[in-house]
N, C-alpha and C. Protein backbone atom coordinates (compact mmCIF):
# COMPACT_ATOMS: atom_id res chain seq x y z
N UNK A 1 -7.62 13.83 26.30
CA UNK A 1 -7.93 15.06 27.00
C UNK A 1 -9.39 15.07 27.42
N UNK A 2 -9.61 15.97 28.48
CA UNK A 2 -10.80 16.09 29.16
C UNK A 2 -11.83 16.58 27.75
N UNK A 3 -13.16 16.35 27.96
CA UNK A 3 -14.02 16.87 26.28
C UNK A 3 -14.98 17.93 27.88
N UNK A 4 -14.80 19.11 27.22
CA UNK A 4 -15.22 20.14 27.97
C UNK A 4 -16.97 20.50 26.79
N UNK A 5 -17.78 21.05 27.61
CA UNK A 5 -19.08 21.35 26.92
C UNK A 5 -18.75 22.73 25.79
N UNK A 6 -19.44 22.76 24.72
CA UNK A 6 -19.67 23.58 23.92
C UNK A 6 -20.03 24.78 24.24
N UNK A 7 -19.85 25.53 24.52
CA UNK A 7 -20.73 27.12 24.37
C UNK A 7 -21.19 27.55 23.00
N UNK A 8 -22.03 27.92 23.87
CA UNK A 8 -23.35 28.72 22.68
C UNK A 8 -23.03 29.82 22.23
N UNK A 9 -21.91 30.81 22.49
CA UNK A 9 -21.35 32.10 23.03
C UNK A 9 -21.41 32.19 20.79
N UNK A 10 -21.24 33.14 20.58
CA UNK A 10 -20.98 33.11 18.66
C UNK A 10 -19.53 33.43 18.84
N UNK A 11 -18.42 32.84 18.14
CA UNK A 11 -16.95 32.55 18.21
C UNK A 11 -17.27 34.22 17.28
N UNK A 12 -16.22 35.42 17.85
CA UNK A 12 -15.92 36.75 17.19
C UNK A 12 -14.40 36.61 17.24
N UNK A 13 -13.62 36.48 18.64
CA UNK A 13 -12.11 36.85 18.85
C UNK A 13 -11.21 35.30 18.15
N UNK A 14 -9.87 35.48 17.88
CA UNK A 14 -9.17 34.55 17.59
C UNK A 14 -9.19 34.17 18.94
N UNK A 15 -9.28 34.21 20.18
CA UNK A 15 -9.12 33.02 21.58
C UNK A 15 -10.44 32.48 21.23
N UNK A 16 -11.25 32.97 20.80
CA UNK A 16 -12.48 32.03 20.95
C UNK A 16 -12.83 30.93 19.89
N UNK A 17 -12.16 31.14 18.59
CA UNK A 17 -11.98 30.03 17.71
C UNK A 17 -10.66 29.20 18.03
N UNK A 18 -9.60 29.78 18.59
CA UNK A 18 -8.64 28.64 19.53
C UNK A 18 -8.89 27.83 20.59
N UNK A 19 -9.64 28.47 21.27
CA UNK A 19 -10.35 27.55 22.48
C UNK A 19 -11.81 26.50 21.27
N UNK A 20 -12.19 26.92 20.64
CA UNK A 20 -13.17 26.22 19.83
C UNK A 20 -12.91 25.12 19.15
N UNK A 21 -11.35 24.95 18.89
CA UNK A 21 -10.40 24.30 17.61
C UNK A 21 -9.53 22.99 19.27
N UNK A 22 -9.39 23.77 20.30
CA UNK A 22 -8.67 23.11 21.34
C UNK A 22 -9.34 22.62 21.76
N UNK A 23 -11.06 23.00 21.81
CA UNK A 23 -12.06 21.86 22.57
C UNK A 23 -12.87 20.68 22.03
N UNK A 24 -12.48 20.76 20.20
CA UNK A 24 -12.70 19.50 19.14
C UNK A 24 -11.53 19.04 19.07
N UNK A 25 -10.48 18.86 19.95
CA UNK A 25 -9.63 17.93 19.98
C UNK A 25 -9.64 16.48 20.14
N UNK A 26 -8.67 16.01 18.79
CA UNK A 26 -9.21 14.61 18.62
C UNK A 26 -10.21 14.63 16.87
N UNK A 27 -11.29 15.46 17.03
CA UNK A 27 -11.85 15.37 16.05
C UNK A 27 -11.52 16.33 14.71
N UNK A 28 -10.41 15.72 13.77
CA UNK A 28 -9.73 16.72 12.83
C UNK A 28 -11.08 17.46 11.78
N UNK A 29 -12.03 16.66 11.84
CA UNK A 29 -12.59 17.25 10.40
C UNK A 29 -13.37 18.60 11.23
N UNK A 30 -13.93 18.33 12.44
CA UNK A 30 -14.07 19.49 13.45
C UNK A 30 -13.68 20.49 13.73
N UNK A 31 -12.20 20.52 13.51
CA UNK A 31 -11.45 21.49 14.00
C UNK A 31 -10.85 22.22 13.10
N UNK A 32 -11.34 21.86 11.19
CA UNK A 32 -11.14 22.24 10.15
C UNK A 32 -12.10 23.16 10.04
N UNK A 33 -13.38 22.63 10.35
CA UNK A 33 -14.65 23.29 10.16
C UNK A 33 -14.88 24.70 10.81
N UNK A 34 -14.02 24.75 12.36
CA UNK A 34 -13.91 25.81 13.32
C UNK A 34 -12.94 26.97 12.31
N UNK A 35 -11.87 25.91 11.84
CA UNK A 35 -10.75 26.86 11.59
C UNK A 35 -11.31 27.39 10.01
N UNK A 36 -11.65 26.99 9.38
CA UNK A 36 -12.33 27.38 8.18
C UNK A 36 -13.40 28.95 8.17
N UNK A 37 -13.90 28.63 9.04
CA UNK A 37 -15.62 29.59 9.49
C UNK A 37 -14.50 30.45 10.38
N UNK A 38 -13.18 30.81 10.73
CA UNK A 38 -12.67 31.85 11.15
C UNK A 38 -12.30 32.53 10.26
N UNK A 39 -12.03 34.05 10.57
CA UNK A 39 -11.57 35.44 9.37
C UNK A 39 -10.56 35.06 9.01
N UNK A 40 -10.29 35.70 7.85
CA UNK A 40 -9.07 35.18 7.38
C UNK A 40 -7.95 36.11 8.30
N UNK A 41 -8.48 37.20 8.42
CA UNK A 41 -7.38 38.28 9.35
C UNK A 41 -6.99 37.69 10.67
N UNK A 42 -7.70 36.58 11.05
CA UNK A 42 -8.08 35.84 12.42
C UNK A 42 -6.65 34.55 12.44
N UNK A 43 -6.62 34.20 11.00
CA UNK A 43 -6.68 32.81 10.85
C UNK A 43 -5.32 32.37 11.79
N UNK A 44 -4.01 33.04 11.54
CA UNK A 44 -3.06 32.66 11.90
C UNK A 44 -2.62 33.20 12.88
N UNK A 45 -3.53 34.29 14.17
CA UNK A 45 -3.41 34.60 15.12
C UNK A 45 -3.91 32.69 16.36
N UNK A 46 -4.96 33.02 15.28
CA UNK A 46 -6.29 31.77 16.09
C UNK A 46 -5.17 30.23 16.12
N UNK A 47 -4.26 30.24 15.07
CA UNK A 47 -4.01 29.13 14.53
C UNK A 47 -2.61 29.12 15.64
N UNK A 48 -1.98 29.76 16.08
CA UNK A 48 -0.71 30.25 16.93
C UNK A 48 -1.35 30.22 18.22
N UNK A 49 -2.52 30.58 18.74
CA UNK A 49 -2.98 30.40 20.14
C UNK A 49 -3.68 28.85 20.57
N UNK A 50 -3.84 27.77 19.19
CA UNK A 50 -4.66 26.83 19.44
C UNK A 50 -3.82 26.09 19.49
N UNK A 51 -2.37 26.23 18.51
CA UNK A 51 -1.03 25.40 18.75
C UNK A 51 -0.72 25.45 19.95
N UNK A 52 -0.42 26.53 21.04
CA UNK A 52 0.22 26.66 22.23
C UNK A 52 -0.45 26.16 23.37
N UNK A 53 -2.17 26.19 23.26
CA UNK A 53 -3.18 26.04 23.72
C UNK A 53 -2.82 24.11 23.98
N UNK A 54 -2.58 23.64 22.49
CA UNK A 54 -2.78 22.33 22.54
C UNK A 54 -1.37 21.35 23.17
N UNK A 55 -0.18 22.14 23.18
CA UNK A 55 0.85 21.97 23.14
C UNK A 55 0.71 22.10 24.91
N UNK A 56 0.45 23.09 25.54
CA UNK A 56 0.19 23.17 27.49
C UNK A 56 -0.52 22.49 27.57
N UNK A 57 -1.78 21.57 26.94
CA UNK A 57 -2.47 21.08 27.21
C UNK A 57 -2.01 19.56 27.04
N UNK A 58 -1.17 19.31 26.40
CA UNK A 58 -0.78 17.38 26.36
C UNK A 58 0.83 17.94 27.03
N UNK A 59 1.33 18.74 27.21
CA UNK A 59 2.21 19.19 28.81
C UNK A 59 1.71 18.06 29.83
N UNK A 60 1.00 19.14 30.58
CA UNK A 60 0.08 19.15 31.28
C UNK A 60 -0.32 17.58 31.52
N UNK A 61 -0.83 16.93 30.30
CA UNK A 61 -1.37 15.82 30.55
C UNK A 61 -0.12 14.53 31.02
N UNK A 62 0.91 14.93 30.23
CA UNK A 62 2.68 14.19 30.26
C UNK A 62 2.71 14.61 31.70
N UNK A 63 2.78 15.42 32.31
CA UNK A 63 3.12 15.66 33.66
C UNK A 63 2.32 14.92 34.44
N UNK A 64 0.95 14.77 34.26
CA UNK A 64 0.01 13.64 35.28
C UNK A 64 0.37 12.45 34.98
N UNK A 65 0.67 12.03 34.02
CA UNK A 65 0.68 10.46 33.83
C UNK A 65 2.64 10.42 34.35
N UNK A 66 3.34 11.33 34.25
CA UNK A 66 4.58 11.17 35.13
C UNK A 66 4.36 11.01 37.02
N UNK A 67 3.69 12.18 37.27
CA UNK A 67 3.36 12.09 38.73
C UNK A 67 2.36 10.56 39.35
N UNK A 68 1.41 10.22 38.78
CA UNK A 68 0.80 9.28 38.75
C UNK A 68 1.70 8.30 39.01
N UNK A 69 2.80 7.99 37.72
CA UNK A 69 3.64 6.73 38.12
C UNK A 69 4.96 6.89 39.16
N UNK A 70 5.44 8.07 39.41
CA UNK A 70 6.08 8.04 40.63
C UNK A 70 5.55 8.00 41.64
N UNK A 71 4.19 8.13 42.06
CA UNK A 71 3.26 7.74 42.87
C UNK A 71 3.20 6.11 43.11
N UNK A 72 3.22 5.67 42.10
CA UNK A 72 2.81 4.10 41.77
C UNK A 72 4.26 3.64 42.34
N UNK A 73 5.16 4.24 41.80
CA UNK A 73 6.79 3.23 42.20
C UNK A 73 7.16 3.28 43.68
N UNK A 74 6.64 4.72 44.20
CA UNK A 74 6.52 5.08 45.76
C UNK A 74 5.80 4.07 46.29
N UNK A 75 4.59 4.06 45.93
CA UNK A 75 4.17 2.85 46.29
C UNK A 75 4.41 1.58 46.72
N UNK A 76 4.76 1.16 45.91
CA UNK A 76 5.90 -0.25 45.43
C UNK A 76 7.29 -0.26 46.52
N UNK A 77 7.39 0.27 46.43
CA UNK A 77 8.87 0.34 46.60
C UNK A 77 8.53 0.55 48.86
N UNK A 78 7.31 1.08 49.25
CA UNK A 78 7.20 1.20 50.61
C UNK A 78 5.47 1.66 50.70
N UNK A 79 5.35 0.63 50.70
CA UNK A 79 3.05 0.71 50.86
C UNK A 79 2.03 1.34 51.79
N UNK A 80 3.48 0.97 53.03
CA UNK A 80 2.55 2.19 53.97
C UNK A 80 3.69 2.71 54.84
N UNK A 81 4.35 4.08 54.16
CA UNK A 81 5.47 5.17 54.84
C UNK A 81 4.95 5.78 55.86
N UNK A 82 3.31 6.14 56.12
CA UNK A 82 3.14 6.83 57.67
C UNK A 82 2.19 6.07 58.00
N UNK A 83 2.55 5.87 59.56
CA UNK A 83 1.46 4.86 60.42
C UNK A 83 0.92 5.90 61.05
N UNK A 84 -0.69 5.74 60.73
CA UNK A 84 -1.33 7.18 61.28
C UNK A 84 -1.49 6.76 62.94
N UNK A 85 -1.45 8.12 63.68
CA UNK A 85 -1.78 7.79 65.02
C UNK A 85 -2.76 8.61 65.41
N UNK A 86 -3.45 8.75 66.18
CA UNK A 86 -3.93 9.43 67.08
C UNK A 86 -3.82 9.91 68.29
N UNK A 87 -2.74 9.82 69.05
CA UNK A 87 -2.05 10.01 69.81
C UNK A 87 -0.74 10.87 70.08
N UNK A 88 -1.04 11.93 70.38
CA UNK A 88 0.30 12.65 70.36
C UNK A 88 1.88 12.12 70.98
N UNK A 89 1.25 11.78 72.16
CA UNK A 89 2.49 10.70 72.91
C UNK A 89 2.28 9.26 72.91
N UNK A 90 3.32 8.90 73.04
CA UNK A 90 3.31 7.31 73.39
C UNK A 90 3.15 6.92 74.64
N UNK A 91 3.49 7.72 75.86
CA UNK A 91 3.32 7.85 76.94
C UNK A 91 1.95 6.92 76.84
N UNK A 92 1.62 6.08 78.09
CA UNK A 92 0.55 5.47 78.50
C UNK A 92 -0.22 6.42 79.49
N UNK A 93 -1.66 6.26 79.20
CA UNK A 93 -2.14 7.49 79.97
C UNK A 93 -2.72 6.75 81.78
N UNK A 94 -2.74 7.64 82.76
CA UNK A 94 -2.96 6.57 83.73
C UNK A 94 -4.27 7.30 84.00
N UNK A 95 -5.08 6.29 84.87
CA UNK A 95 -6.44 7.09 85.54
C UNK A 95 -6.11 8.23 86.57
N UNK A 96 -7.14 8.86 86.60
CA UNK A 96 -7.20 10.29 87.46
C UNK A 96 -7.27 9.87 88.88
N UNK A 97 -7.39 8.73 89.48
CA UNK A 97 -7.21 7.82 90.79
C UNK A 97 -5.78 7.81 91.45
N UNK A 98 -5.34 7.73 90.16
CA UNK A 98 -3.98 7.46 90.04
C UNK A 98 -3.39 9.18 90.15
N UNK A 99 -3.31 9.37 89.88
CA UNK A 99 -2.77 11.13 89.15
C UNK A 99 -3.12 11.82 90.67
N UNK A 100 -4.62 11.62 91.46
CA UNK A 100 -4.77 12.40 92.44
C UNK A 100 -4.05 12.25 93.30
N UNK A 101 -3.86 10.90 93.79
CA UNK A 101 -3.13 10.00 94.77
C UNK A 101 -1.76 10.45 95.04
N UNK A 102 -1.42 10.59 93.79
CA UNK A 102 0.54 11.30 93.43
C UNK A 102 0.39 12.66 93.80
N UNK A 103 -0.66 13.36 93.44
CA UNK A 103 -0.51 14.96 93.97
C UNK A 103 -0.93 14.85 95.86
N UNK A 104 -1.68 14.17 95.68
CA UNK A 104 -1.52 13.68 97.66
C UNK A 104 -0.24 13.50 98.10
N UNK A 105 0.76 12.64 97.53
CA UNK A 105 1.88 12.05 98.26
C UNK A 105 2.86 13.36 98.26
N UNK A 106 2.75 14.29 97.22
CA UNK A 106 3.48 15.19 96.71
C UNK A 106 3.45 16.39 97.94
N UNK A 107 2.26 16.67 97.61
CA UNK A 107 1.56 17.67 98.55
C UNK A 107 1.77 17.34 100.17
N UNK A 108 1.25 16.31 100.60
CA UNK A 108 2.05 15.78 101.76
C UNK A 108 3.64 15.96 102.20
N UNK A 109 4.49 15.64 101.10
CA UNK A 109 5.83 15.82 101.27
C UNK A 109 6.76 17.15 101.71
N UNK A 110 5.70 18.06 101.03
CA UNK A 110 6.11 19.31 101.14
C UNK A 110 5.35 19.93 101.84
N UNK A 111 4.36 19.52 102.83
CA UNK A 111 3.71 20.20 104.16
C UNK A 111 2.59 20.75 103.92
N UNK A 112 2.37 20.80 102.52
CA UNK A 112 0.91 21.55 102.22
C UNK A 112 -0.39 21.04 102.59
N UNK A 113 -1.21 21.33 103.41
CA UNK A 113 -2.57 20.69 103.49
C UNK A 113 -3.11 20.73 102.05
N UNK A 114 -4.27 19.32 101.72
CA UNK A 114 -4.53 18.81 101.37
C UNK A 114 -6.17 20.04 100.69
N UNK A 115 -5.56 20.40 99.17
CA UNK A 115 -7.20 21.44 98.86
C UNK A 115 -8.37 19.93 98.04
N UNK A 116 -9.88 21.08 99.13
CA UNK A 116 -9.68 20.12 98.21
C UNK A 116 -10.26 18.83 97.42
């Protein structure tokens, strides 16, 4: 898990010794020390929010390392699914030499003098 910075804040509420106990994760004698220095009236509120806390939190982590590797097999399996374009059409574009010339022949056809 990510190791997030300490606050200086003084731990009063059971979220704040659960978040305190969830952010020495990994380090047991740490998270004894948090849970110890909490009230006793605290203890098993703190101790029920740091379980659930820790439990969404390696979720969470199972879900990235799932998405990650269906990413990876997508991969594998077809390396490059969109060929980027820049081009809206495929159409070939012609010069404006060209383009005027056709509205001449056009315009001609149908009797219109020439704007212009």
């Amino acid at each position: 898990m990510k190791k997030q910075a300490t606050t200086t804040r003084p731990l009063r509420h059971a979220r704040d010794f659960a978040q305190a106990i969830i952010d020495a994760y990994g380090d047991v004698e740490r998270q004894r020390q948090i849970f110890t220095a909490c009230p006793v009236e605290l203890r098993s509120l703190a101790r029920e929010m740091a379980k659930s806390g820790l439990a969404k939190a390696e979720q969470r982590a199972k879900q990235l390392v799932e998405h990650r590797e269906m990413h990876r097999r997508a991969a594998a399996v077809d390396p490059a699914p969109l060929i980027p374009t820049r081009r809206i059409s495929s159409l070939r574009q012609s010069s404006p030499e060209v383009g005027r010339a056709r509205l001449a022949e056009l315009r001609a056809a149908i009797g219109n003098k020439e704007s212009a």
